[in-house]
N, C-alpha and C. Protein backbone atom coordinates (compact mmCIF):
# COMPACT_ATOMS: atom_id res chain seq x y z
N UNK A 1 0.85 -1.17 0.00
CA UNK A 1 0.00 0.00 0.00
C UNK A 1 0.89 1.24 0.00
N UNK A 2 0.61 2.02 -0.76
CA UNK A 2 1.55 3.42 -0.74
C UNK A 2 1.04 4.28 0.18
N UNK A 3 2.07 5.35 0.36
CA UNK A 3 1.87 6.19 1.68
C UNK A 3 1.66 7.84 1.19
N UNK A 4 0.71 8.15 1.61
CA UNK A 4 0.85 9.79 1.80
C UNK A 4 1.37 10.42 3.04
N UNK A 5 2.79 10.96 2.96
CA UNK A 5 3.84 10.88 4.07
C UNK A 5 3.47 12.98 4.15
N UNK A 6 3.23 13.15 4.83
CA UNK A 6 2.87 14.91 5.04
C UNK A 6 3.72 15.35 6.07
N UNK A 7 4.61 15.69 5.78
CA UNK A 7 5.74 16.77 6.56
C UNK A 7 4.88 18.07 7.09
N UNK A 8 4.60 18.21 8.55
CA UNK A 8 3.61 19.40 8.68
C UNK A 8 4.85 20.71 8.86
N UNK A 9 3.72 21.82 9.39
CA UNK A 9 4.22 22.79 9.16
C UNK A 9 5.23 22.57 10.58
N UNK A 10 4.49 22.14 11.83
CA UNK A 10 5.66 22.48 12.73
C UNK A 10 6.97 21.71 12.72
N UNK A 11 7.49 20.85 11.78
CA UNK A 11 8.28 19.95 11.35
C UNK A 11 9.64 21.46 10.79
N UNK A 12 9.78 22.43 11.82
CA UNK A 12 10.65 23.04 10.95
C UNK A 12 11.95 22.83 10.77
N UNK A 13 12.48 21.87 11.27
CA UNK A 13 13.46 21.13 10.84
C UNK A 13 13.11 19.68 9.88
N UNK A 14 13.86 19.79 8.88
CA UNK A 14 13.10 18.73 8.01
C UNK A 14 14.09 17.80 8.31
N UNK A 15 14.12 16.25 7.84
CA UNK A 15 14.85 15.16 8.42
C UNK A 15 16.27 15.60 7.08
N UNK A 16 17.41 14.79 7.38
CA UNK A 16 18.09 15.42 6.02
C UNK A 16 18.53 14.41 5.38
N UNK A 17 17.93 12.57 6.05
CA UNK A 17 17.81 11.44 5.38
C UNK A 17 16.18 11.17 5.65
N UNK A 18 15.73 10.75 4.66
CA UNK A 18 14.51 10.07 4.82
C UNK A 18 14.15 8.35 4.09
N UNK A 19 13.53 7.97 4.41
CA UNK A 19 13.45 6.42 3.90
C UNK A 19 12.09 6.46 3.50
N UNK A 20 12.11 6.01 2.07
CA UNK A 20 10.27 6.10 1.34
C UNK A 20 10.42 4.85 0.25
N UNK A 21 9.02 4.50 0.22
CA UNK A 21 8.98 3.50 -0.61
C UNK A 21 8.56 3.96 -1.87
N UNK A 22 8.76 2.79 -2.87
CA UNK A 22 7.92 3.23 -4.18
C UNK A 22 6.52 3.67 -4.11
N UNK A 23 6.27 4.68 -4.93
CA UNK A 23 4.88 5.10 -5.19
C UNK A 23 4.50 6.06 -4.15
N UNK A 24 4.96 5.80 -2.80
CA UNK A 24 4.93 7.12 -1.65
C UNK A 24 4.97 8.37 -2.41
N UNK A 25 4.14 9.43 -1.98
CA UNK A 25 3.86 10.59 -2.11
C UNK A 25 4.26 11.50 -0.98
N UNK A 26 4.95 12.27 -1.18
CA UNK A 26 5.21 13.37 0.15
C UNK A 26 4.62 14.57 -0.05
N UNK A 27 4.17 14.54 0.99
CA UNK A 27 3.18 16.21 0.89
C UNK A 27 3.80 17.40 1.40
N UNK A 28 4.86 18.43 1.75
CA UNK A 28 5.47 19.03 2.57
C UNK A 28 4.95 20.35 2.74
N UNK A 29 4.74 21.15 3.77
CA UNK A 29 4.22 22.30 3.91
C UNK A 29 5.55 23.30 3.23
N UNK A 30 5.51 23.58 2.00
CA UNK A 30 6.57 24.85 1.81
C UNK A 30 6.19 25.62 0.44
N UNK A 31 6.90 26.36 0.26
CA UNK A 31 6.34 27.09 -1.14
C UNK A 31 7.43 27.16 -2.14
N UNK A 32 8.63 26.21 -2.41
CA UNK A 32 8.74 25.29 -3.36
C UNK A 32 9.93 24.73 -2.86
N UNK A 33 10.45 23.93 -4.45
CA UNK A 33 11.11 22.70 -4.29
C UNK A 33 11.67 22.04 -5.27
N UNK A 34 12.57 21.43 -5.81
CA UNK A 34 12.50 20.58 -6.36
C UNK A 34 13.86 19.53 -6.29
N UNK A 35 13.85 18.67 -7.85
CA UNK A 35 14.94 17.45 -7.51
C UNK A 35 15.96 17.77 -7.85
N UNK A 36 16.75 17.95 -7.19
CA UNK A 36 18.64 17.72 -7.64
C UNK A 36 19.38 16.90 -7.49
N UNK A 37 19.30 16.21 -7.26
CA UNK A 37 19.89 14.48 -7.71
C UNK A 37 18.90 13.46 -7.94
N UNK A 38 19.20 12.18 -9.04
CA UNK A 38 18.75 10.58 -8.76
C UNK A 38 17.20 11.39 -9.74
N UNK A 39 17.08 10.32 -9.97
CA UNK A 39 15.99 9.84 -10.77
C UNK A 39 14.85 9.19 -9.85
N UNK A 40 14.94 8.81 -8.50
CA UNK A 40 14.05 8.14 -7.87
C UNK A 40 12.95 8.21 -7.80
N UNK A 41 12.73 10.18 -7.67
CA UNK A 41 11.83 10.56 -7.12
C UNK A 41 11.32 12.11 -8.18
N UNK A 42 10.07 12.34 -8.46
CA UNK A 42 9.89 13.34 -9.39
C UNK A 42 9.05 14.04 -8.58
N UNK A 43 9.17 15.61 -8.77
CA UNK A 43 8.36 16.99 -8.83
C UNK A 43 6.49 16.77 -9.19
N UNK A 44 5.67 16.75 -8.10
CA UNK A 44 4.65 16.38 -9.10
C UNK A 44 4.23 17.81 -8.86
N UNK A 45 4.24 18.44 -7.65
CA UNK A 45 4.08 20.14 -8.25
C UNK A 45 4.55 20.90 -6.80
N UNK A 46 4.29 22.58 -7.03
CA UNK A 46 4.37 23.53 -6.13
C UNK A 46 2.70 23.67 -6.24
N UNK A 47 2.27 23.73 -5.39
CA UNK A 47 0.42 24.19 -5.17
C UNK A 47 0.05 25.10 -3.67
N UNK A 48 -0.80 25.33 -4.05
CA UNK A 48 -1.76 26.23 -3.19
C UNK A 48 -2.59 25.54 -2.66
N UNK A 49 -2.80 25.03 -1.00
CA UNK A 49 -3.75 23.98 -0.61
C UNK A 49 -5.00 24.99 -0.77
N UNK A 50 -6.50 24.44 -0.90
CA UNK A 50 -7.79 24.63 -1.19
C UNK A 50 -8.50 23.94 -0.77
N UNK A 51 -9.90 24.30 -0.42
CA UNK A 51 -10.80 24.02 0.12
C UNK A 51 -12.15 23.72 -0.79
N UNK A 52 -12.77 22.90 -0.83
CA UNK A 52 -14.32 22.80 -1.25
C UNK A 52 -15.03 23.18 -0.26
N UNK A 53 -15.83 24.96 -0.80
CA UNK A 53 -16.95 25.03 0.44
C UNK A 53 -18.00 24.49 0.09
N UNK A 54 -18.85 24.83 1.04
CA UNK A 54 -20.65 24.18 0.92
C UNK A 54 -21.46 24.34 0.03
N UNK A 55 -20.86 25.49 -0.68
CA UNK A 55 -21.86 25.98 -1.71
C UNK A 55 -20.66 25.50 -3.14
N UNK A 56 -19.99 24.51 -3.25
CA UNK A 56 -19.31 23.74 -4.42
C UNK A 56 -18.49 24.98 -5.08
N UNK A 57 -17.93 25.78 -4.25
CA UNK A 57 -16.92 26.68 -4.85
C UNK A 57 -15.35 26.33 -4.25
N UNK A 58 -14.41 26.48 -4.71
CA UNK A 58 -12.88 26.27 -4.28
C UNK A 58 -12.59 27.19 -3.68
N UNK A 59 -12.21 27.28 -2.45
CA UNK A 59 -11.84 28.51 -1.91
C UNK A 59 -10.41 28.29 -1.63
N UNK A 60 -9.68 29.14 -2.03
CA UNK A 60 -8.49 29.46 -1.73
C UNK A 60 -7.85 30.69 -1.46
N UNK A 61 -6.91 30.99 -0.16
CA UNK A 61 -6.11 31.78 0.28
C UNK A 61 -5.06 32.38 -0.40
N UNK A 62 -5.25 33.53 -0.01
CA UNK A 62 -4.24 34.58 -0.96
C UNK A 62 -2.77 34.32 -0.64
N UNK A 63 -2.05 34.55 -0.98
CA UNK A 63 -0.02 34.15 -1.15
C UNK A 63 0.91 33.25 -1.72
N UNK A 64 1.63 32.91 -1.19
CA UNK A 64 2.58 32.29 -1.98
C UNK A 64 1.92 31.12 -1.67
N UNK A 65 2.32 30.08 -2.88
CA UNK A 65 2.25 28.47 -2.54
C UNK A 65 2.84 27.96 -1.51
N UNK A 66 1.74 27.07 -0.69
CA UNK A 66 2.07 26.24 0.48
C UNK A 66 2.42 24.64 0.43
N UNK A 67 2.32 23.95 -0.56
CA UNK A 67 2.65 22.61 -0.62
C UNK A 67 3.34 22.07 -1.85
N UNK A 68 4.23 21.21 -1.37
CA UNK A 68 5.14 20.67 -2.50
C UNK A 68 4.88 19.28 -2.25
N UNK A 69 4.54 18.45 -3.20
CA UNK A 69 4.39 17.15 -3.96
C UNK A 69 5.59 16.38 -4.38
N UNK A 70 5.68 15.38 -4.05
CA UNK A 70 7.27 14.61 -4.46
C UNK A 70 6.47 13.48 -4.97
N UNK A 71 6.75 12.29 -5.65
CA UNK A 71 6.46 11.46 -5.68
C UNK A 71 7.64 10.22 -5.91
N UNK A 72 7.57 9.09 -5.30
CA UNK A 72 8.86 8.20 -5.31
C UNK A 72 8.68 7.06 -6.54
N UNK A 73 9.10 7.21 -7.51
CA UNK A 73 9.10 6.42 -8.78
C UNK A 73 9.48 5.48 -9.38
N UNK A 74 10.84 5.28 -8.43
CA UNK A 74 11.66 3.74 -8.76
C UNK A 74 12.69 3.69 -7.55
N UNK A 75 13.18 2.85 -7.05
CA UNK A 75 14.00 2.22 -6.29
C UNK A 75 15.55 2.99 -6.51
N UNK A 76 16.17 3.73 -5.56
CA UNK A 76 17.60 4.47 -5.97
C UNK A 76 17.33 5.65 -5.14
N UNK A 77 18.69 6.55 -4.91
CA UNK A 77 18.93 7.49 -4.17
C UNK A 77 18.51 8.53 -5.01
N UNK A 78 17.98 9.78 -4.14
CA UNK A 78 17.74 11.22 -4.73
C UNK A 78 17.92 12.13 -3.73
N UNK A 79 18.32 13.44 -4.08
CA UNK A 79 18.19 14.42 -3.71
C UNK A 79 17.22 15.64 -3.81
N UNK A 80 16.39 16.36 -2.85
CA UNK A 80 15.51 17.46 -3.27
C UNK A 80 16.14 18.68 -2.38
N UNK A 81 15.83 19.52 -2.43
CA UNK A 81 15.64 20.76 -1.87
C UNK A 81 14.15 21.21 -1.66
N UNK A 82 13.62 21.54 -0.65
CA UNK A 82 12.76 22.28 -0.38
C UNK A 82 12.62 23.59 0.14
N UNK A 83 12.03 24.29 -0.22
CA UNK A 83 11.65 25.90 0.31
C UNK A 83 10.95 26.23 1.33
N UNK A 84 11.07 26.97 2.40
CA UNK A 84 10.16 27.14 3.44
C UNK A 84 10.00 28.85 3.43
N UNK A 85 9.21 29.41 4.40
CA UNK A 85 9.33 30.58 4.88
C UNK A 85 8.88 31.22 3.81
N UNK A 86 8.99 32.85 3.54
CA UNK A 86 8.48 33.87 2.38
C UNK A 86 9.24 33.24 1.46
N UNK A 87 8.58 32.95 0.22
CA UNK A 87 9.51 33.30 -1.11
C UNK A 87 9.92 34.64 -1.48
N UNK A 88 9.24 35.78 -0.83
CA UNK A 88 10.18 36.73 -1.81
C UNK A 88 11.32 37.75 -0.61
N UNK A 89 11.22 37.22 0.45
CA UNK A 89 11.65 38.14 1.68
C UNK A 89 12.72 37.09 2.38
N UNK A 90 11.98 36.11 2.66
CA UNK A 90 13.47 35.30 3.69
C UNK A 90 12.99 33.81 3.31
N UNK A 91 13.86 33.23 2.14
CA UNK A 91 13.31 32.29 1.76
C UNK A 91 14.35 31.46 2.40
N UNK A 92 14.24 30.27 2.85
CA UNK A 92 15.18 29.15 3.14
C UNK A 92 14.91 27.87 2.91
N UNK A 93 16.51 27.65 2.15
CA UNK A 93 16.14 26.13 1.58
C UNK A 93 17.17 24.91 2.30
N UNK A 94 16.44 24.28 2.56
CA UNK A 94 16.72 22.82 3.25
C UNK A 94 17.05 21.48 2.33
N UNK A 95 18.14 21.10 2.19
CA UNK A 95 18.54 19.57 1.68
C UNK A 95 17.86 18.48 2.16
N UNK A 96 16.99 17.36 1.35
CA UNK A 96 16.73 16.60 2.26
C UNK A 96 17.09 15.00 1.21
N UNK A 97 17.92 14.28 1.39
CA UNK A 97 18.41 13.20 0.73
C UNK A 97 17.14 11.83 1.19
N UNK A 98 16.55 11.62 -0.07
CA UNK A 98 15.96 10.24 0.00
C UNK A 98 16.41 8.61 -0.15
N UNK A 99 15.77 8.13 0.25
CA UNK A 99 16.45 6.54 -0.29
C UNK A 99 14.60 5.64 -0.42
N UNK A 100 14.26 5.81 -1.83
CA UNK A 100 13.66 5.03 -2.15
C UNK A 100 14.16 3.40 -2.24
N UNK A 101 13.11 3.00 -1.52
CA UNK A 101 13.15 1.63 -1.46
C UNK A 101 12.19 0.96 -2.23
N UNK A 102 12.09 -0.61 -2.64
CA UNK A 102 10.86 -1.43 -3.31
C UNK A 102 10.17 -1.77 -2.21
């Protein structure tokens, strides 16, 4: 069974090894990200979390994007970077090395 693994917001230290299986999805609270090493693991996006209200409209909050999407694709080491904090004022980015497993 694959995992939806969600790094919350108070997680402000991110791990800087992590262990994920194939097909795992990571959800991370930041406003972006992406892969710099290994093939393991791909970008599935930078997004804006949203809401369905009652009356079937999307509601979403004004600012920068809050969630980054990873997804683990094949078995092998990768590297990402993720973004936390303002993107345009005090952005900080964090290394976090994966090891996809089968």
């Amino acid at each position: 069974m694959n995992r939806l693994i969600e790094v919350r917001p108070v997680a402000r230290v991110l791990p800087s090894v992590l262990g994920v299986g194939v097909g795992d999805v990571l959800k991370i609270a930041a406003s972006g990200g992406k892969v710099t090493a290994g093939t393991a693991v791909e970008l599935l996006g930078v997004l804006t979390q949203s809401v369905l209200g009652t009356d079937g409209q999307v509601l979403t909050a004004q600012g920068p994007p809050n969630v980054v999407l990873f997804r683990a694709v094949t078995a092998g080491p990768a590297t990402i970077d993720v973004v936390t904090g303002d993107p345009w004022r005090s952005p900080s980015t964090q290394r976090i090395d994966l090891t996809v497993e089968l």
